[in-house]
Protein backbone atom coordinates (compact mmCIF):
# COMPACT_ATOMS: atom_id res chain seq x y z
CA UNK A 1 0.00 0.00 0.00
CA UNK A 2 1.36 3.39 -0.78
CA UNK A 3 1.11 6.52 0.43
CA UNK A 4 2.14 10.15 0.25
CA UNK A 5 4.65 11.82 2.64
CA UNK A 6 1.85 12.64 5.26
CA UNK A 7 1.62 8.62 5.63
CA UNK A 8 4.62 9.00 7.54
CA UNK A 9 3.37 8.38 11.15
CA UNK A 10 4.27 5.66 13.57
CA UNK A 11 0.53 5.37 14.56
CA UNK A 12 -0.27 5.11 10.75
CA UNK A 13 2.63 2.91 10.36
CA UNK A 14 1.51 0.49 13.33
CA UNK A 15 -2.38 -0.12 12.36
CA UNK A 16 -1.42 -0.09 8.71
CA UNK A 17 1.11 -3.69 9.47
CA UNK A 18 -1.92 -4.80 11.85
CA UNK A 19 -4.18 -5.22 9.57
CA UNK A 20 -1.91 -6.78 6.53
CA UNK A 21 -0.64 -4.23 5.26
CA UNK A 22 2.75 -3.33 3.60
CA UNK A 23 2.56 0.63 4.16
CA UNK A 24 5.50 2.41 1.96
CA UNK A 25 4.95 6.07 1.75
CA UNK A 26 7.34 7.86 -0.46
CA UNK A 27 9.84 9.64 1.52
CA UNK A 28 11.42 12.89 0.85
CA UNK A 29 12.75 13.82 4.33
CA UNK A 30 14.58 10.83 5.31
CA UNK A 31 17.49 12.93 6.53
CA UNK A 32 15.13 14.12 9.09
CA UNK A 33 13.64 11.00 9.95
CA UNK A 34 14.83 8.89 13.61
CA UNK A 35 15.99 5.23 12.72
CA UNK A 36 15.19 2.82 15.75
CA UNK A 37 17.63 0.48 17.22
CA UNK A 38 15.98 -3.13 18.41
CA UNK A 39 18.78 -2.93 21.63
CA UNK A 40 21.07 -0.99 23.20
CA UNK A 41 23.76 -3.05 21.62
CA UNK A 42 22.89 -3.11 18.42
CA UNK A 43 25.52 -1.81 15.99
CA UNK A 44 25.89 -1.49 12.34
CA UNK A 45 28.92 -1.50 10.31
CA UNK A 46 28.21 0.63 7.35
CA UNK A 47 24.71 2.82 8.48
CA UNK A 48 25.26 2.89 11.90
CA UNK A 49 25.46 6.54 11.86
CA UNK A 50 21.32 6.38 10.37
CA UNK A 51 20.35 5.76 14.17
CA UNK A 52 22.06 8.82 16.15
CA UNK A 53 24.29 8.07 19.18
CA UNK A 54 24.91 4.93 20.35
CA UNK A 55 22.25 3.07 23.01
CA UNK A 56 19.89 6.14 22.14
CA UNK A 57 16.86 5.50 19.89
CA UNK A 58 16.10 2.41 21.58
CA UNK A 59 12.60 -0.05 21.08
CA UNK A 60 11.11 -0.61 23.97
CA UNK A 61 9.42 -4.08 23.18
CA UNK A 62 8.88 -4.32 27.21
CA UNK A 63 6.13 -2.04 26.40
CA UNK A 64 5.05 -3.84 23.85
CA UNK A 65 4.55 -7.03 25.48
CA UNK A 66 2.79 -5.87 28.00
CA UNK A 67 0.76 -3.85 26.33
CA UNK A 68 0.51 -7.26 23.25
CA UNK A 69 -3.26 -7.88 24.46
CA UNK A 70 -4.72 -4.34 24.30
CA UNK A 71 -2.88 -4.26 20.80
CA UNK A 72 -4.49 -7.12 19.00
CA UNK A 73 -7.94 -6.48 20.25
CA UNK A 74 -7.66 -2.15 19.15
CA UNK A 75 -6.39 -4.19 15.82
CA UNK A 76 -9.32 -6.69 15.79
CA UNK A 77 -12.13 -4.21 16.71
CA UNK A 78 -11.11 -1.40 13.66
CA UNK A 79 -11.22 -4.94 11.50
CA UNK A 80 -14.41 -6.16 12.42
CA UNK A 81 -15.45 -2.38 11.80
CA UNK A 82 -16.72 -1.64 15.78
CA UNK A 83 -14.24 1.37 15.53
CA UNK A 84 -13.26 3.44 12.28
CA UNK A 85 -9.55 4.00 11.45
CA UNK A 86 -9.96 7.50 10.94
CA UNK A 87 -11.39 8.03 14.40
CA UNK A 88 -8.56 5.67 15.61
CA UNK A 89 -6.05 7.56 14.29
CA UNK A 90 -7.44 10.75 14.88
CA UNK A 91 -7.59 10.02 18.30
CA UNK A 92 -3.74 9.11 18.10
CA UNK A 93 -2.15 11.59 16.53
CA UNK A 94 -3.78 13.70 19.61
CA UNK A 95 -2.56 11.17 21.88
CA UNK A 96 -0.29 12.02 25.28
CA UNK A 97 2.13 10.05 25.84
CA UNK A 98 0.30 8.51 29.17
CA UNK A 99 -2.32 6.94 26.96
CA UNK A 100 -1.41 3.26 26.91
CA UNK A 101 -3.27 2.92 23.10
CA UNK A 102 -1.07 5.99 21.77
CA UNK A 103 2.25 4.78 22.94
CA UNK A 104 1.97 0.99 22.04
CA UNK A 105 1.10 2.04 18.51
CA UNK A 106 4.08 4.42 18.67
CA UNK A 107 6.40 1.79 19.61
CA UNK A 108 5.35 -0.57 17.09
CA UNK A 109 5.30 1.73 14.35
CA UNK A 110 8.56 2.71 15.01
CA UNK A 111 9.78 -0.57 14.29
CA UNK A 112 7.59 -0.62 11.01
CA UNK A 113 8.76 2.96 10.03
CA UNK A 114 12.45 2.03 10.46
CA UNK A 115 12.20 -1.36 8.19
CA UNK A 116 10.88 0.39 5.85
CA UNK A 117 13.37 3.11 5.89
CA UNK A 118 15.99 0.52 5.28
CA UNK A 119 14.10 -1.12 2.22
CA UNK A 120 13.58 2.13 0.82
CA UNK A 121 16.85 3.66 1.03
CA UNK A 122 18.33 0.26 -0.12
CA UNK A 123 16.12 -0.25 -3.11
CA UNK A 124 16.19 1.43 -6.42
CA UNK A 125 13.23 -0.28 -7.98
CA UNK A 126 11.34 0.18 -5.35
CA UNK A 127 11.88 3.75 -4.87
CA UNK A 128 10.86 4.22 -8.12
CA UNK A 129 7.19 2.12 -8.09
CA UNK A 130 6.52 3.99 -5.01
CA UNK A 131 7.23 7.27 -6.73
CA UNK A 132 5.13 6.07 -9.51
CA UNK A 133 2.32 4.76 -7.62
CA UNK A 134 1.99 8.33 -5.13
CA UNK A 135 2.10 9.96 -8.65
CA UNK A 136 -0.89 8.14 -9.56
CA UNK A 137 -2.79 8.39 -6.41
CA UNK A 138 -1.82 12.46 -6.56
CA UNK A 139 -3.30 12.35 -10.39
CA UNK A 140 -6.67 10.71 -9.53
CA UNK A 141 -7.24 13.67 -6.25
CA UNK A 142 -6.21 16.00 -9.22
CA UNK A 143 -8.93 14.77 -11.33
CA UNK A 144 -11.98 13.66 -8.91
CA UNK A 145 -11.72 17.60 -7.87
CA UNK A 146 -11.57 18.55 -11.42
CA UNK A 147 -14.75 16.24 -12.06
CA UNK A 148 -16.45 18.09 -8.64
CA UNK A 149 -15.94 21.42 -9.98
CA UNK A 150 -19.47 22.49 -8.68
CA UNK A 151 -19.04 25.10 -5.83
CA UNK A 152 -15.33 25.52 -6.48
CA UNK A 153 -15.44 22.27 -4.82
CA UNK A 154 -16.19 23.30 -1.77
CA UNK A 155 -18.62 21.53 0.31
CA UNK A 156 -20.59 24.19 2.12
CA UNK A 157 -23.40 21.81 4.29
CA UNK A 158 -22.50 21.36 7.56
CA UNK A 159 -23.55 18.36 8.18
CA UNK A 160 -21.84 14.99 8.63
CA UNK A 161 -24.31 13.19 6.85
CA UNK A 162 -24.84 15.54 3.83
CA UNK A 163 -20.89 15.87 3.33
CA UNK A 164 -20.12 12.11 3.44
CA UNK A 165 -22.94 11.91 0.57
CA UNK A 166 -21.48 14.58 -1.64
CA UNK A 167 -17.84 13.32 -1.48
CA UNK A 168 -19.13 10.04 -2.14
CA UNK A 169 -21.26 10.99 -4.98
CA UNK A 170 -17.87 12.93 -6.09
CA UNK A 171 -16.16 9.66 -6.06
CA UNK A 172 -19.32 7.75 -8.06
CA UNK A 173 -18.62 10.36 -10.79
CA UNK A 174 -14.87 10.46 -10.89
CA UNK A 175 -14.96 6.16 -11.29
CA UNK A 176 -17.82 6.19 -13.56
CA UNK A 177 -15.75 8.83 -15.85
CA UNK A 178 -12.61 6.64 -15.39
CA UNK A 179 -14.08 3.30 -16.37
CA UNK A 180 -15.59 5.17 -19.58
CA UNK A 181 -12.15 6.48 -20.51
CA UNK A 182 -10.59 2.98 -19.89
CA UNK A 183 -13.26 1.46 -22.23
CA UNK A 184 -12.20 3.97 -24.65
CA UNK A 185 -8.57 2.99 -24.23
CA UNK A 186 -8.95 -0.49 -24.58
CA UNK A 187 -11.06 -0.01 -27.46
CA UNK A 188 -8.10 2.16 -29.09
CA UNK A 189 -5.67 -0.85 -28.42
CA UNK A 190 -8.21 -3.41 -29.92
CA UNK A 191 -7.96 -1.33 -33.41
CA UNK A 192 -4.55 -0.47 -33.41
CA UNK A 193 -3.72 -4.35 -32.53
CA UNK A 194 -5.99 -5.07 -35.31
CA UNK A 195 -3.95 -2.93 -37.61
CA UNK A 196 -0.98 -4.84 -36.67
CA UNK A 197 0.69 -2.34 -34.66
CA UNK A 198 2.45 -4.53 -31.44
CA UNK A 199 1.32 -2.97 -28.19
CA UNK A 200 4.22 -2.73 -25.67
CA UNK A 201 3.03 -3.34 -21.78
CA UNK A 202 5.51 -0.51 -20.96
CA UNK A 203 3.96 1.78 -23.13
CA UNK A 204 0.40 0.96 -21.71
CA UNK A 205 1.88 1.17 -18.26
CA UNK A 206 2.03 5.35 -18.72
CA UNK A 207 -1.33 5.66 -20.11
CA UNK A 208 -3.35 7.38 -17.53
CA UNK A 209 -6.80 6.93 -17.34
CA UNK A 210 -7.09 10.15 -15.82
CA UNK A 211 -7.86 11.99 -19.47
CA UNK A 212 -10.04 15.00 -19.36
CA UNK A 213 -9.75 16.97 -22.77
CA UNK A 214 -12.47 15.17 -24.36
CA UNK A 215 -15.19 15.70 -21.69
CA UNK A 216 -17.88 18.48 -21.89
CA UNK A 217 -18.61 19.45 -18.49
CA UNK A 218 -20.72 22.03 -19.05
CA UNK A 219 -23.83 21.81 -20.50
CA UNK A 220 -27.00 19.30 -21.18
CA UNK A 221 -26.89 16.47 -18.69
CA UNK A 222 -29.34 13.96 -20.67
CA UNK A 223 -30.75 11.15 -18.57
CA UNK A 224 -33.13 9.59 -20.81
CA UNK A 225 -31.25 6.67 -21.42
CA UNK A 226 -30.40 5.77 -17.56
CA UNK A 227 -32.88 2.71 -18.34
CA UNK A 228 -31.15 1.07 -21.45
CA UNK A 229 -28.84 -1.80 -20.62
CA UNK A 230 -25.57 -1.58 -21.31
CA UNK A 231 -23.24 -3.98 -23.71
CA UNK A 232 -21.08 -6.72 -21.84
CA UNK A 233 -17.89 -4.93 -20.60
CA UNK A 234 -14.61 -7.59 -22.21
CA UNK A 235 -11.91 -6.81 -20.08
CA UNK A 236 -9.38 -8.39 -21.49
CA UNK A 237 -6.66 -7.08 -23.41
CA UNK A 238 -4.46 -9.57 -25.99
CA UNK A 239 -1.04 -8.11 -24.07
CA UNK A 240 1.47 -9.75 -21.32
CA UNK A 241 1.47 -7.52 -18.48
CA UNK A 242 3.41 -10.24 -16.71
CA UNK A 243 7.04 -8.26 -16.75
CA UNK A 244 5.52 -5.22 -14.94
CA UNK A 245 4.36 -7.58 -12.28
CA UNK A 246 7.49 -7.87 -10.11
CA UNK A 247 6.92 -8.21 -6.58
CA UNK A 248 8.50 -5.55 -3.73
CA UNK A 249 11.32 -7.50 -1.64
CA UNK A 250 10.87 -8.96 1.06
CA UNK A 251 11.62 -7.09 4.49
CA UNK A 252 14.69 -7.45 6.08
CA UNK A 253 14.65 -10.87 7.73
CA UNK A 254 16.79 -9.97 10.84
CA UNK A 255 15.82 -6.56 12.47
CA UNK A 256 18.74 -6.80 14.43
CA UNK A 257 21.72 -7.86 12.23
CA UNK A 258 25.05 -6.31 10.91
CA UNK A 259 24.66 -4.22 8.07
């Protein structure tokens, strides 16, 4: 799962591994950034600098354990939907540091943080499909606000209810306008394939869906023809995407050993 540079917090970090996923944020300020040592002891040959002075910048994992329970079921319970993560982590990034929930989550998502540091600053490749994938995510808020142009996009209702509707009505319209541009795209491959042009995957990998120049959006809205069913949607496309399928590395499988 990616995410942007605000993604960067260990509460984030913490609930984001608890729940299965593999949070990597692209990170611009990783100069500025604390690496986490797993023990006093714990030295590094090469990046030892990365994690300040030594015996500072220590996990506590004491905390953890004893705190392992409380953990899992805050974990479980934003699962099984009995608490939203938005409250959760709204309520943590307000946290005090005597708050039991707050600091647990801080301790483990220093650990998570720091990993990922280390696969990030070690990686090439993966630097670069986290770049690419932010980029994208950045492209589609650029063009669901373009598509809610009403209001200067501004949401003026004050209520909960009434704002949750709009945005997602916002979001029906940007993926309705999406999926019509990829069946346009896909249709364009079909010919040119037909033609005998060959289609390279790499090409089709910086195709953005995210095309706007050939949508009216002022004007007639008809809705006469709401009621007529569609044609069967044929995904498929006659091109290996299998090369831009590589998997992201593994993490690190010791926490703890010489680098």
């Amino acid at each position: 799962m990616r995410a942007d540079a605000q993604g960067q917090s260990f509460p984030v970090f913490a609930l984001a591994h608890l729940l299965g996923f593999d949070l990597m944020p692209r990170i611009r300020n990783w100069k500025d950034l604390t690496f986490y040592r797993p023990t006093k002891r714990a030295e590094y040959v090469h990046i030892d600098a990365l994690f300040g002075e030594p015996g500072r910048n220590v996990i506590d994992f004491d905390l953890i354990e004893s705190q392992f329970r409380h953990l899992m079921r805050v974990a479980v319970s934003v699962r099984e939907g009995a608490i939203s993560s938005t409250l959760l982590l709204r309520r943590l990034r307000a946290g005090s540091r005597k708050n039991a929930t707050y600091t647990v989550f801080r301790e483990v998502g220093r650990i998570i943080r720091t990993v990922q540091l280390l696969r990030y600053l070690s990686d090439a490749p993966l630097r670069r499909r986290v770049t690419a994938a932010t980029n994208k995510a950045e492209a589609f808020d650029g063009f669901s606000q373009w598509i809610g142009f009403g209001n200067g996009g501004v949401i003026t209702d004050n209520d909960p209810v009434e704002q949750e509707r709009t945005a997602k009505f916002n979001a029906l319209l940007t993926n309705a306008v999406i999926f019509h541009n990829a069946l346009d795209i896909a249709e364009v491959v079909r010919q040119l394939q037909e033609e005998g042009y060959i289609i390279d995957p790499e090409d089709l990998a910086h195709i953005s869906p995210y095309l706007t120049e050939h949508i009216r959006r002022f004007g007639e809205y008809s809705t006469h023809e709401l009621g007529i069913q569609p044609e069967a949607y044929d995904p498929h496309l006659d091109v290996d995407f299998s090369p831009l399928r590589g998997n992201d590395p593994p993490a690190p499988d010791g926490y703890g050993q010489t680098a």
